[in-house]
Protein backbone atom coordinates (compact mmCIF):
# COMPACT_ATOMS: atom_id res chain seq x y z
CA UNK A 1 0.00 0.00 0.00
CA UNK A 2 1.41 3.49 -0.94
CA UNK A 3 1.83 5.53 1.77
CA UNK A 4 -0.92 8.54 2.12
CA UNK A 5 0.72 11.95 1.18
CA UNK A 6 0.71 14.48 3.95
CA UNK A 7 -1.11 17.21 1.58
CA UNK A 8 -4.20 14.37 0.90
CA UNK A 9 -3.85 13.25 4.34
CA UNK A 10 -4.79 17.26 5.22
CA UNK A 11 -7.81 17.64 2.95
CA UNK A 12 -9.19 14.29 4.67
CA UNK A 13 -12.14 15.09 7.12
CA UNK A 14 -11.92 13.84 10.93
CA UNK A 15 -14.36 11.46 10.03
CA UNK A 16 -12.42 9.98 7.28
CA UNK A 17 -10.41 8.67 10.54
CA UNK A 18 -10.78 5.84 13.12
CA UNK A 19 -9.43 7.86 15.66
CA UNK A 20 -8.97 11.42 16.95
CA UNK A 21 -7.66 12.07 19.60
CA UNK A 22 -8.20 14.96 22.28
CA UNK A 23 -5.42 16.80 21.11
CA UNK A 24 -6.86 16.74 17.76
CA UNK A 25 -4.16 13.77 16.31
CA UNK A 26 -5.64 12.07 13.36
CA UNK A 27 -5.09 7.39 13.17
CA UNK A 28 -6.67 4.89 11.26
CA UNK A 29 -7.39 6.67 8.27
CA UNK A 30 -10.35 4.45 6.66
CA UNK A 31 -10.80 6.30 3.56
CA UNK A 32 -10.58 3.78 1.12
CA UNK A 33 -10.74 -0.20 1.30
CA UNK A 34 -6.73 -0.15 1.37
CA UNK A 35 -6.61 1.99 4.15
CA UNK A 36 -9.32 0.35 5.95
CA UNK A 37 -7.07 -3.17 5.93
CA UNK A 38 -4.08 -1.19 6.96
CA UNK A 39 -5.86 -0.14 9.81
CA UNK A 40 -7.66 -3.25 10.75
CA UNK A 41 -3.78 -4.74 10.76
CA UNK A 42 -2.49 -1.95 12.62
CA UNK A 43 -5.35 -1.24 15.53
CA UNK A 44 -3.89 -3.10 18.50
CA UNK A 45 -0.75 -1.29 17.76
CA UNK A 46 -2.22 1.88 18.77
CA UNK A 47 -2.00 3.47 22.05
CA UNK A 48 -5.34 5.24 23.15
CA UNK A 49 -6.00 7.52 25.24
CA UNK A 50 -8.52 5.48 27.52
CA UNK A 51 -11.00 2.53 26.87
CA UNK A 52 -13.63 5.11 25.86
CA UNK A 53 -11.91 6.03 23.11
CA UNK A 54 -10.28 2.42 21.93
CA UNK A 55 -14.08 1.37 21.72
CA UNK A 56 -15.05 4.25 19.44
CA UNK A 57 -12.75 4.06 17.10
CA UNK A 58 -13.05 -0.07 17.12
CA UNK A 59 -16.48 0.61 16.20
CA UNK A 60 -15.61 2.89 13.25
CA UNK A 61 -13.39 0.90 11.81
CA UNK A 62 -16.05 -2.24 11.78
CA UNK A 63 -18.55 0.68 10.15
CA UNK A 64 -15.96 1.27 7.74
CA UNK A 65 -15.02 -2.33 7.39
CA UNK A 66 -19.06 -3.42 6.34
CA UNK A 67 -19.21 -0.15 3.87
CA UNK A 68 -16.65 -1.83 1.60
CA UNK A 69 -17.38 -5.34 1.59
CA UNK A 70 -14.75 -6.15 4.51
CA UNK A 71 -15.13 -9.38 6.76
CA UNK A 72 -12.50 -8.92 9.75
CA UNK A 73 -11.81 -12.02 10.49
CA UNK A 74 -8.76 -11.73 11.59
CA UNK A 75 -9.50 -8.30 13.86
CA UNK A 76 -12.41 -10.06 15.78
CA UNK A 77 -10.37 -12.87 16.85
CA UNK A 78 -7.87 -10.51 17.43
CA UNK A 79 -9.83 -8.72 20.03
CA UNK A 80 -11.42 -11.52 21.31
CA UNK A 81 -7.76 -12.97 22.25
CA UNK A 82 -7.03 -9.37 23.67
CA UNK A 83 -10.27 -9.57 25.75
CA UNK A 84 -9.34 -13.25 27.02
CA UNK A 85 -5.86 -11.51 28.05
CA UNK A 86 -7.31 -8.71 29.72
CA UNK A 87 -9.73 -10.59 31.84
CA UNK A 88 -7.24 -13.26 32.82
CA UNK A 89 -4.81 -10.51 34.28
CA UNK A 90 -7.98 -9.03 35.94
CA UNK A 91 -8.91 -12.03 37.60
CA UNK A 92 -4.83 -12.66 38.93
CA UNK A 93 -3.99 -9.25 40.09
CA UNK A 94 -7.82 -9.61 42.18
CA UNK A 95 -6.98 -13.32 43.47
CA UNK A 96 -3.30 -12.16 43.98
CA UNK A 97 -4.28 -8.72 45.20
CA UNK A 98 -5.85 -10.25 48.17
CA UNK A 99 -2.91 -10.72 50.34
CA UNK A 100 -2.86 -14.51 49.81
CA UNK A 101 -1.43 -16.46 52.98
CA UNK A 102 1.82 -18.55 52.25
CA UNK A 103 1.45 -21.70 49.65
CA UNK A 104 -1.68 -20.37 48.50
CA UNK A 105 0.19 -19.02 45.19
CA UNK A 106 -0.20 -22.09 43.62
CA UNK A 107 -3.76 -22.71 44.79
CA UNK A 108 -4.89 -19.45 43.03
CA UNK A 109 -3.08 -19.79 39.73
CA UNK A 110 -4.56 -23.00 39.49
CA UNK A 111 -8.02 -20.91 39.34
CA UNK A 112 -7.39 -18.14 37.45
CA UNK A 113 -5.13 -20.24 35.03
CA UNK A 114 -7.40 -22.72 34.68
CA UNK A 115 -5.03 -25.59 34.94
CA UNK A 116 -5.74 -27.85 37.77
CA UNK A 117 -2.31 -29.45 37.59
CA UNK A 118 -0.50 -26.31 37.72
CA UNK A 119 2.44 -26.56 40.02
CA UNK A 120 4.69 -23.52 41.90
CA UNK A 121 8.28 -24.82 42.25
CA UNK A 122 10.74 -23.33 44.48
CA UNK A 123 14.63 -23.74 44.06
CA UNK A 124 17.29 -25.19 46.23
CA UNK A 125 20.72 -24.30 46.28
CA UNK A 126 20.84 -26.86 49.47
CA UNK A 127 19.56 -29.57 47.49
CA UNK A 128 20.09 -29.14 44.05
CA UNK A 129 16.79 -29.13 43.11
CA UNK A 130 12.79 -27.73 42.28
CA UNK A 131 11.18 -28.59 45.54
CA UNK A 132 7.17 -28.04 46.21
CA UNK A 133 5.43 -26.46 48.22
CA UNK A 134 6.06 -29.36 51.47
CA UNK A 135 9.80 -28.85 51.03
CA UNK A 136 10.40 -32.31 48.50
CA UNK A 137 12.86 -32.59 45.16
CA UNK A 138 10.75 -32.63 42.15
CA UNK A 139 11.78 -34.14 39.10
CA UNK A 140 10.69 -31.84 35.75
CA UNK A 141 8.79 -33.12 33.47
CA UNK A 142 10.36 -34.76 30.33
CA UNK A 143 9.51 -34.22 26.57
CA UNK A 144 7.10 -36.93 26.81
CA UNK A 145 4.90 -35.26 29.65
CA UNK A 146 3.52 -32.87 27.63
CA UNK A 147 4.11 -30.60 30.44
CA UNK A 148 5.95 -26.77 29.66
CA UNK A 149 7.90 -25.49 32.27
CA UNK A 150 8.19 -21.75 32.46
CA UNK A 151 11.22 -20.33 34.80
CA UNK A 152 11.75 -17.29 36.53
CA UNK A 153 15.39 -15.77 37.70
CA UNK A 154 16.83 -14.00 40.90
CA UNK A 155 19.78 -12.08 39.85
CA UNK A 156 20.39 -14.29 37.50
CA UNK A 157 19.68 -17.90 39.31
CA UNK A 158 17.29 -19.51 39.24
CA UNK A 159 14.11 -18.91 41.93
CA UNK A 160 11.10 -20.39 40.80
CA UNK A 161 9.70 -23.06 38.17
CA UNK A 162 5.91 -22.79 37.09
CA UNK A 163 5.03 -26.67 35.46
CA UNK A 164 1.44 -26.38 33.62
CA UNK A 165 -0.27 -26.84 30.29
CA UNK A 166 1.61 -25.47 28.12
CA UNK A 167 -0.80 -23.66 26.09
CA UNK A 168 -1.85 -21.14 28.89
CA UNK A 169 1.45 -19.32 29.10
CA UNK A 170 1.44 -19.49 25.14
CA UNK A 171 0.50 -15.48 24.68
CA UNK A 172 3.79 -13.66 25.43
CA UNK A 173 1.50 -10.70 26.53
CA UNK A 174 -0.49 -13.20 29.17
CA UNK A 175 2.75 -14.59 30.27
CA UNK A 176 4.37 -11.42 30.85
CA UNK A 177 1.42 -10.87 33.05
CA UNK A 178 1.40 -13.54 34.93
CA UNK A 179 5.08 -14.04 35.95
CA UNK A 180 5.49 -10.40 36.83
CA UNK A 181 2.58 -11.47 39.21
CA UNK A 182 4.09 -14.18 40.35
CA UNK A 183 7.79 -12.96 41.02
CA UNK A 184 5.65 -9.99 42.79
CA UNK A 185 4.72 -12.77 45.57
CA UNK A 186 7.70 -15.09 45.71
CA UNK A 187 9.61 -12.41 46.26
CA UNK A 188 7.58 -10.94 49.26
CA UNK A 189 7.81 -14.87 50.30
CA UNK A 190 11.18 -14.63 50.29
CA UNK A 191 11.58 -11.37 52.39
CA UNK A 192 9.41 -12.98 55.22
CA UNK A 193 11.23 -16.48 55.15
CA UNK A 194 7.69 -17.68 53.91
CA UNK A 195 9.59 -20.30 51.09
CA UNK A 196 11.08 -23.48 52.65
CA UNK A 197 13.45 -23.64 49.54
CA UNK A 198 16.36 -21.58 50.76
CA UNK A 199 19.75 -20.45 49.21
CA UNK A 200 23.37 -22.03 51.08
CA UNK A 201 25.10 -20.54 48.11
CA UNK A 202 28.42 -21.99 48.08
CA UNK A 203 28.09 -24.46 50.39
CA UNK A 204 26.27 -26.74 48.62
CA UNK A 205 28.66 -27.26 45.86
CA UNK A 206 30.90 -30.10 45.06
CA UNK A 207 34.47 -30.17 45.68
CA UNK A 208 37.26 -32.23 44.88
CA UNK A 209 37.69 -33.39 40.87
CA UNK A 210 34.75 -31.65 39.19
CA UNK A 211 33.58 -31.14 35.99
CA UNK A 212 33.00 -27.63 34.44
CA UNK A 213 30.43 -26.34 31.94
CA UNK A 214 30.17 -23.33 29.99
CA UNK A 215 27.95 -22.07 27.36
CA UNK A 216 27.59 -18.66 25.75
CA UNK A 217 24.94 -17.67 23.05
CA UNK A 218 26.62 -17.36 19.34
CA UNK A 219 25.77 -13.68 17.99
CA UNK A 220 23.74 -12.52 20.90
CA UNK A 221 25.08 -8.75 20.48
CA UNK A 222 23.53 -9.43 16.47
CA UNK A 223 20.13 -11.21 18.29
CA UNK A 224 19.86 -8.21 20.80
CA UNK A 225 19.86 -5.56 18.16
CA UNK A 226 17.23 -7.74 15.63
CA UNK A 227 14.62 -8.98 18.63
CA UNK A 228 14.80 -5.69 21.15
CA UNK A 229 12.88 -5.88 24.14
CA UNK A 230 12.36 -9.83 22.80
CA UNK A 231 15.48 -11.03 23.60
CA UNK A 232 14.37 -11.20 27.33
CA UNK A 233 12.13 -13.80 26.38
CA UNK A 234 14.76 -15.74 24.11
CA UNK A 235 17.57 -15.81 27.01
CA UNK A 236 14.43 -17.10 29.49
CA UNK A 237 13.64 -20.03 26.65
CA UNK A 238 17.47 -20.86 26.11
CA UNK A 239 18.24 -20.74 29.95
CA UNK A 240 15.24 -23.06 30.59
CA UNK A 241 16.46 -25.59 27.58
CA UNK A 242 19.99 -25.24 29.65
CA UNK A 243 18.13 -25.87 32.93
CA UNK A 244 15.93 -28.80 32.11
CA UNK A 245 18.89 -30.53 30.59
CA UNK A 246 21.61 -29.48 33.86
CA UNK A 247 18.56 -31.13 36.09
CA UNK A 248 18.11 -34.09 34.22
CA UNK A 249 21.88 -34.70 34.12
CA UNK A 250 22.32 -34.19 38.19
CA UNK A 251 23.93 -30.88 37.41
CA UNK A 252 24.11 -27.86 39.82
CA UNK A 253 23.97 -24.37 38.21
CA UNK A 254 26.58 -21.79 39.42
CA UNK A 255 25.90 -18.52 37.43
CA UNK A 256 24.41 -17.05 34.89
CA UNK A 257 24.83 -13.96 33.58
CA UNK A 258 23.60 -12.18 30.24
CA UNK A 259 24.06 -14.61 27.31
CA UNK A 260 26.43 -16.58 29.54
CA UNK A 261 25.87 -19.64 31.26
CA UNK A 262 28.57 -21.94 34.09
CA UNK A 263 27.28 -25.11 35.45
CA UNK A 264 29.36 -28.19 37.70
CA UNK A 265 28.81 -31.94 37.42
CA UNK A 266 30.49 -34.37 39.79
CA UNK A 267 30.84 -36.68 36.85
CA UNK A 268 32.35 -35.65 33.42
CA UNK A 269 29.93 -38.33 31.70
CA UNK A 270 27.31 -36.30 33.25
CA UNK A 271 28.16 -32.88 31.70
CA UNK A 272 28.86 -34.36 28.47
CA UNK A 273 25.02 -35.56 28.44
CA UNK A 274 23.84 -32.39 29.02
CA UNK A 275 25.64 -30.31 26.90
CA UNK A 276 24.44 -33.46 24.31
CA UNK A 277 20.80 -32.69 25.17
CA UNK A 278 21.65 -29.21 25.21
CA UNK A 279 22.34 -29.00 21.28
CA UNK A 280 20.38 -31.31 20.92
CA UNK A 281 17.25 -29.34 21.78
CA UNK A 282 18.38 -26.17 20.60
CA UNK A 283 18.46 -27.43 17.21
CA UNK A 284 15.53 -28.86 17.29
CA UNK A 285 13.77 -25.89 18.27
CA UNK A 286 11.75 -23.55 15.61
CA UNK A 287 12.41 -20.10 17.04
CA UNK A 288 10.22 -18.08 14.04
CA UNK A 289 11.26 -14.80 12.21
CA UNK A 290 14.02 -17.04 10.35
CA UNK A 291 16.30 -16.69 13.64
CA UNK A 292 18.71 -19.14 13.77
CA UNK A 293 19.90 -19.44 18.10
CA UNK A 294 22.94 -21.71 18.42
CA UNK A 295 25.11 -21.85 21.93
CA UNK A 296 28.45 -22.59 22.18
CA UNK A 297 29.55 -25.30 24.72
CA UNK A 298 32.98 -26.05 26.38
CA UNK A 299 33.74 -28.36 29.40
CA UNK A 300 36.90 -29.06 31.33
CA UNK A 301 37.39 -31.22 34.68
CA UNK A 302 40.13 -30.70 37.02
CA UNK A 303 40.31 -29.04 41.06
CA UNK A 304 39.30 -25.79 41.03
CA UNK A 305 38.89 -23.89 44.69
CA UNK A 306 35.77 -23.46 46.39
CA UNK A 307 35.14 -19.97 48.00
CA UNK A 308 32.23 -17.94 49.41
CA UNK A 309 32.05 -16.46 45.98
CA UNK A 310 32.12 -19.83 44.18
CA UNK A 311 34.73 -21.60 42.18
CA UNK A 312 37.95 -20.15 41.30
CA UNK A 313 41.42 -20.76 39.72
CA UNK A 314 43.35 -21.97 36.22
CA UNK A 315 39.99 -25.26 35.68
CA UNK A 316 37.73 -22.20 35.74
CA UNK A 317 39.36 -20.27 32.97
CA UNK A 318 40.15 -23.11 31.05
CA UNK A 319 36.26 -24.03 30.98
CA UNK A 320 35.96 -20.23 30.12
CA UNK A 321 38.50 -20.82 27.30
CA UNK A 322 37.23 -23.67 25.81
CA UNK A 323 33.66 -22.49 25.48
CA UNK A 324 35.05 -19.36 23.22
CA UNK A 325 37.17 -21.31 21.10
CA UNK A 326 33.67 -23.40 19.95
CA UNK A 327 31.50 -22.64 17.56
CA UNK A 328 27.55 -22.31 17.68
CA UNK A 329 26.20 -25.59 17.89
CA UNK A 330 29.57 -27.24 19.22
CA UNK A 331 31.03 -29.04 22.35
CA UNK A 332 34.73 -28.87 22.82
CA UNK A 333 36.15 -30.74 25.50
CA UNK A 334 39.54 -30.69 26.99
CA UNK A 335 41.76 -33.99 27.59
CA UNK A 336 41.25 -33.79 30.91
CA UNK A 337 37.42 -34.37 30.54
CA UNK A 338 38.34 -36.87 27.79
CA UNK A 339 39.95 -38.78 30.08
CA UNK A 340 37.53 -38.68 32.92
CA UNK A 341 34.92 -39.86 30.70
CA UNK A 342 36.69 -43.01 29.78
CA UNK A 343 35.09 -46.00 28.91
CA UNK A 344 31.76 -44.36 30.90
CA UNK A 345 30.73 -42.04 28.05
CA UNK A 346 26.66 -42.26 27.17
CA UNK A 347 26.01 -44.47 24.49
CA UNK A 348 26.31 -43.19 21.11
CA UNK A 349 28.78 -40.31 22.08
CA UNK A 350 32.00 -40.12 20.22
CA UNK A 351 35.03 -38.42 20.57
CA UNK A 352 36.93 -36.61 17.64
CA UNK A 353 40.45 -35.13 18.52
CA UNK A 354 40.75 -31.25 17.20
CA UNK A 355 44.52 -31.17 17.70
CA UNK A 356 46.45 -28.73 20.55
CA UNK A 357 45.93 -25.29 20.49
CA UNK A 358 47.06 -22.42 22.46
CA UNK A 359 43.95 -20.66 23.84
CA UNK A 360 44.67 -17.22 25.37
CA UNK A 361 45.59 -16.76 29.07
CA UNK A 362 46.41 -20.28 29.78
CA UNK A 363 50.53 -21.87 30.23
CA UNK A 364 50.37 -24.67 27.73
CA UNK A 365 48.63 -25.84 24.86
CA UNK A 366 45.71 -27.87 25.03
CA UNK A 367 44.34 -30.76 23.33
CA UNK A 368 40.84 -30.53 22.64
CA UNK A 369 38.10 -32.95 21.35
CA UNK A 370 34.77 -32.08 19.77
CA UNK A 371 31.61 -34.30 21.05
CA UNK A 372 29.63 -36.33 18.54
CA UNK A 373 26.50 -37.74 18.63
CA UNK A 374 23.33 -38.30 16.95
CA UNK A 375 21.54 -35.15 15.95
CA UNK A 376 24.41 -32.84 16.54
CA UNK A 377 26.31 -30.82 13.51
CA UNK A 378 29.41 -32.90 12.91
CA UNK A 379 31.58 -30.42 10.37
CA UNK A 380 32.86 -27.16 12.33
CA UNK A 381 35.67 -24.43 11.47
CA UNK A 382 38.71 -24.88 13.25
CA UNK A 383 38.44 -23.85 17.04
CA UNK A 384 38.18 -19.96 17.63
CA UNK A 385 41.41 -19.69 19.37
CA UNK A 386 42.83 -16.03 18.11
CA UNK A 387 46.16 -18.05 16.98
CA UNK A 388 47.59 -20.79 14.88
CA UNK A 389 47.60 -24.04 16.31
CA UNK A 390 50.87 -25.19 18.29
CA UNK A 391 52.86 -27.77 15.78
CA UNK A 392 52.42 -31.39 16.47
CA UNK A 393 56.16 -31.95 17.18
CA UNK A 394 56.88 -28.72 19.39
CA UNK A 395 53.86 -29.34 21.38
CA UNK A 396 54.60 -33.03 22.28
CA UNK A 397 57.98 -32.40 23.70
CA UNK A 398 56.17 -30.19 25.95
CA UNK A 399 53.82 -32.37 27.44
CA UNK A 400 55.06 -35.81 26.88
CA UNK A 401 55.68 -35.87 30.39
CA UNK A 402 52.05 -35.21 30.85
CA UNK A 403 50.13 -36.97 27.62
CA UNK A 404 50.59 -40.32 25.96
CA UNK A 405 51.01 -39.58 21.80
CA UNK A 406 47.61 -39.74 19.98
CA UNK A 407 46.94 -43.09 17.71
CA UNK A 408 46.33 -42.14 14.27
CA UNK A 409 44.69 -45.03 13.38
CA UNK A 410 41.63 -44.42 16.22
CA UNK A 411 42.12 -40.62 16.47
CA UNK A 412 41.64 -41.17 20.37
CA UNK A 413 43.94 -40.38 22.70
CA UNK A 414 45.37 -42.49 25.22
CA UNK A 415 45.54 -41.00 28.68
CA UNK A 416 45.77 -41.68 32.56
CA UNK A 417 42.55 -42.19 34.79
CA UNK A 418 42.07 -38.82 36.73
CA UNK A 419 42.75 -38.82 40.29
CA UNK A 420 40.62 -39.56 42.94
């Protein structure tokens, strides 16, 4: 549709328009049966000045619609869907308004929600878990449950897990609603020690030879600018893929932060099967608008140090190191991790040795290994380490002290158990 010049938009009359406002402003023009689609497409993007005035210009535009032949189809449902919204965030901020006594949260979303299954999750630093409302670990539901599970953050950890049909919270508008609701009350919870699912921080982490995960989001800065205030709600879908899959593994989560994401397993085999399920999932998921989301994985075991502030020292930044030099879609693993693994890896999971390369800030070379595995890309650029890799030769008189020499024939590489 050509866009209406300002010197015929001038000779229009007011009535020619949807909307006026007080100040005199001039929307909708419905002149013609162009313009009168235009605005039919464009109405809920308006901003009125009251309901008074959204309802007299909705019914102009359906007077305009029936003069030329129009049937809005598409509008009616439209505002019937913005209706259904509108009353459902009525009825919560009345139930929730109404100063409910602790544990009742659940109760009333159940009502207002409509889902009788609905279930308000708290987490547990302490236990490394969702627990209910009683103060028991409970397992998420898996792909076959046909259950969604919508999450809500603390500063970037995680707080609170809603579990429900997954076509209530399907409106972004309606879910925006309801978990600002929500947040609203667990926090207040919180304040008054009200939630028996309580933070020990540190404490609760495991020590000794660990395993570390890392993930970062591949072109977020490029996703930020394209999606706006929408990337919120892609980080919230891509941390909850990386939750559900860090649960299922026995994972604990230790930070997350913007596009970011550092997790701890007490087994290597374990982190490797969720950074599997990980990819898995992400590529499996349609996000719309043609965007393509990949995350970038890398994992490393070894002894970092345990402090009130979390996990520290070289395992930390070599985790951190790892999960830059992948690419989207990619798990790089060091031989450390490789080795831990051992003959205990998941079935179906290869190994496939990338070389040594010198990644930036760390003493010595390292040799890395991509996962494979069903469903995961296989063919990747060479690791995103700023430099040219080490040469074979130089870097084996190195650490030949340290590393057995790779097989060529298996492309594995042969190297002692870790300790402990």
């Amino acid at each position: 549709m050509s866009r209406l010049k300002p010197s015929k938009r001038a000779r229009l009359p007011d009535r020619a328009f949807a909307y006026v406002d007080s100040r005199g402003r001039r929307r909708l023009p419905v002149h013609d049966k162009t313009h009168v689609r235009n605005a039919l497409a464009r109405f809920n993007q308006v901003a009125f000045e009251n309901d008074a005035a959204r309802e007299r210009a909705r019914n102009r535009l359906l007077n305009a619609a029936k003069k030329y032949r129009i049937v809005p189809v598409g509008f009616i449902t439209g505002l019937l869907q913005s209706e259904r919204r509108a009353a459902t965030a009525g009825r919560l901020v009345i139930e929730l308004g109404r100063n409910p006594a602790p544990g009742e949260l659940e109760k009333r979303l159940r009502i207002v929600l409509r889902d009788p299954t609905l279930a308000v999750l708290h987490w547990s630093d302490a236990s490394g878990a969702y627990l209910d409302g009683t103060g028991k670990p409970v397992a998420l539901p898996t792909e076959r449950d046909q259950r969604g599970v919508t999450y809500l953050e603390r500063q970037g950890r995680p707080m609170t897990a809603l579990v429900h049909d997954p076509t209530i919270l399907a409106d972004p508008d309606l879910a925006e609603t309801v978990l600002d609701a929500v947040r609203f009350v667990v926090e207040k919870d919180r304040l008054h020690g009200q939630i028996q699912a309580t933070s020990t921080a540190a404490a609760a982490l495991p020590t000794g030879f660990v395993t570390l995960l890392m993930t970062d989001i591949e072109a977020s800065t490029a996703l930020l600018h394209r999606l706006g205030d929408r990337y919120g709600a892609l980080l919230n879908d891509v941390r909850g893929i990386l939750r559900t899959a860090l649960l299922r593994a026995s994972g604990r989560e230790i930070d997350a932060r913007a596009d970011e994401f550092f997790a701890v397993f007490e087994g290597a085999a374990a982190a490797i099967e969720a950074a599997v399920a990980i990819q898995r999932e992400l590529g499996n998921r349609a996000w719309g608008d043609g965007l393509e989301v990949q995350v970038r994985v890398g994992i490393h075991s070894g002894r970092p140090t345990l402090t009130d502030a979390g996990y520290i020292g070289l395992a930390v930044h070599t985790a951190a190191r790892l999960c830059s030099a992948a690419h989207g879609g990619q798990i790089v693993v060091s031989a450390a991790t490789r080795a831990a693994v051992g003959a205990s890896a998941p079935t179906g999971i290869r190994f496939r040795s990338l070389g040594r390369h010198r990644l930036p800030g760390l003493p010595d070379a390292e040799m890395l290994f991509q996962v494979q595995a069903q469903g995961l890309r296989v063919t990747f650029p060479r690791p995103r380490t700023g430099r040219h890799s080490v040469p074979r030769r130089q870097a084996d008189d190195r650490r030949a002290r340290l590393e057995n020499r790779m097989r060529p024939e298996e492309g594995q590489l042969e190297l002692p158990q870790p300790p402990g």
